[in-house]
Protein backbone atom coordinates (compact mmCIF):
# COMPACT_ATOMS: atom_id res chain seq x y z
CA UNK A 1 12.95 80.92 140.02
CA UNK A 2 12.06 83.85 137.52
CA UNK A 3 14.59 86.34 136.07
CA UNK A 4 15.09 89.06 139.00
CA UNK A 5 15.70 85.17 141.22
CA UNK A 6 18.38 84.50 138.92
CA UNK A 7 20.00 87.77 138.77
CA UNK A 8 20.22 88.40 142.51
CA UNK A 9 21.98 84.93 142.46
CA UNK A 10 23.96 85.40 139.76
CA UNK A 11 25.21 89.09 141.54
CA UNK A 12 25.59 87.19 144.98
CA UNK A 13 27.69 83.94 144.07
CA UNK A 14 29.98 85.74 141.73
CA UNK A 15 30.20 88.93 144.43
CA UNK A 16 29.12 91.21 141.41
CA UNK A 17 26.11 94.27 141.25
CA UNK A 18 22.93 93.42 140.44
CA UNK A 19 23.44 95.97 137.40
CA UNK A 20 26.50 94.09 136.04
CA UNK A 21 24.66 90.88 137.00
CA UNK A 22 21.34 91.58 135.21
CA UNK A 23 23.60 93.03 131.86
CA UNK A 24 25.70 89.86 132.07
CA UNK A 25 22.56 87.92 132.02
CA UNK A 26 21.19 90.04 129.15
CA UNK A 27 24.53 89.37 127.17
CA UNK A 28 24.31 85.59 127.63
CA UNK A 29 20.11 85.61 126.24
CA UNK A 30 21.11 87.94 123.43
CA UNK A 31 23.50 85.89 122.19
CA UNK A 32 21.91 82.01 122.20
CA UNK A 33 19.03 83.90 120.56
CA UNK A 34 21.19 85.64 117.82
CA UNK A 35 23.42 82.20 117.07
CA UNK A 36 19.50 80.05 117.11
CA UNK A 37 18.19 82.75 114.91
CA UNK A 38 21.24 81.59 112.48
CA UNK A 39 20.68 77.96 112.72
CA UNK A 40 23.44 77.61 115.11
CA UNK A 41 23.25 75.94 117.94
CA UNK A 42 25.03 76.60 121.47
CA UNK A 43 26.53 73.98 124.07
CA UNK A 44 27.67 74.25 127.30
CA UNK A 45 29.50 71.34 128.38
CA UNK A 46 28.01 69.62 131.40
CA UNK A 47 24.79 71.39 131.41
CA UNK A 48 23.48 70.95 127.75
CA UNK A 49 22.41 72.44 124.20
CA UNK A 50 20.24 74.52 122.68
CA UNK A 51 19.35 74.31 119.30
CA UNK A 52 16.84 75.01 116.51
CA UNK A 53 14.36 72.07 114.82
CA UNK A 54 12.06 72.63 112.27
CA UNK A 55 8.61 71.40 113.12
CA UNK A 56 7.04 70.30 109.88
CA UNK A 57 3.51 71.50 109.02
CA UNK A 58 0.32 69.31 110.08
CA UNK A 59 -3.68 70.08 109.67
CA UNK A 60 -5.19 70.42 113.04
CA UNK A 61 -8.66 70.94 114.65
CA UNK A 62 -10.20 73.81 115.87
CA UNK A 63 -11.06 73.06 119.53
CA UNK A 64 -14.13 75.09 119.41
CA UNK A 65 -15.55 74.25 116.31
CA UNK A 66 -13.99 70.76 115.03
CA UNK A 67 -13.47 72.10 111.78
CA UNK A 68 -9.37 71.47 110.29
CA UNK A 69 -7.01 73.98 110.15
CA UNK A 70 -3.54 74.08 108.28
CA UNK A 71 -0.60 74.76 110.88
CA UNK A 72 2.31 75.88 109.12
CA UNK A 73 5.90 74.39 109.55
CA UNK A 74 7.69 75.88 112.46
CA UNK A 75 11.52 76.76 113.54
CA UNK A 76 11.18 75.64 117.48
CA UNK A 77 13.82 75.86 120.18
CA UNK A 78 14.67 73.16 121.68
CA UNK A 79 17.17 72.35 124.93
CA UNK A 80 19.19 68.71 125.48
CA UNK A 81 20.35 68.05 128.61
CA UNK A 82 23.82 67.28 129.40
CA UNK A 83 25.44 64.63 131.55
CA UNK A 84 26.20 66.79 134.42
CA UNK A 85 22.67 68.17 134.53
CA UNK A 86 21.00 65.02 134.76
CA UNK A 87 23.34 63.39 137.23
CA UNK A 88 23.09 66.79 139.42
CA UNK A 89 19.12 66.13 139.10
CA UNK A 90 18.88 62.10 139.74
């Protein structure tokens, strides 16, 4: 399922326009990203959280050449599953 997928589902189960759908969906993106960008984190009970973790830095290889690189530390989004999630899944 890609965006326009989710959108046209979103508009059909909750007998809403595409339009409204697609700025609803918009909304809801804009604002995990703002509260992650702040070091927040968002939950939504039953289907799970998304927050930020800081990847510490590490010296890698380049593929091509073998020689080591420094990879700088990293703020990475990650997403927990919740209970109702995984028991819809298994």
């Amino acid at each position: 399922m890609n965006k326009t997928d989710l959108i046209e589902h979103i508009a059909k189960h909750a007998d809403i326009s595409k339009a409204a759908a697609g700025r609803a969906l918009e909304a809801m993106l804009g604002a995990v990203t703002n509260t992650l960008k702040k070091g927040g984190s968002v939950s939504l009970v039953g289907f799970g959280t998304f927050a930020v973790t800081k990847r510490a830095g590490r010296t890698g290889r380049n593929p091509r050449t073998g020689k080591a690189i420094t990879i700088d530390e990293a703020q990475v989004p990650k997403f927990r599953p919740g209970k109702g999630l995984k028991d819809a899944l298994n």
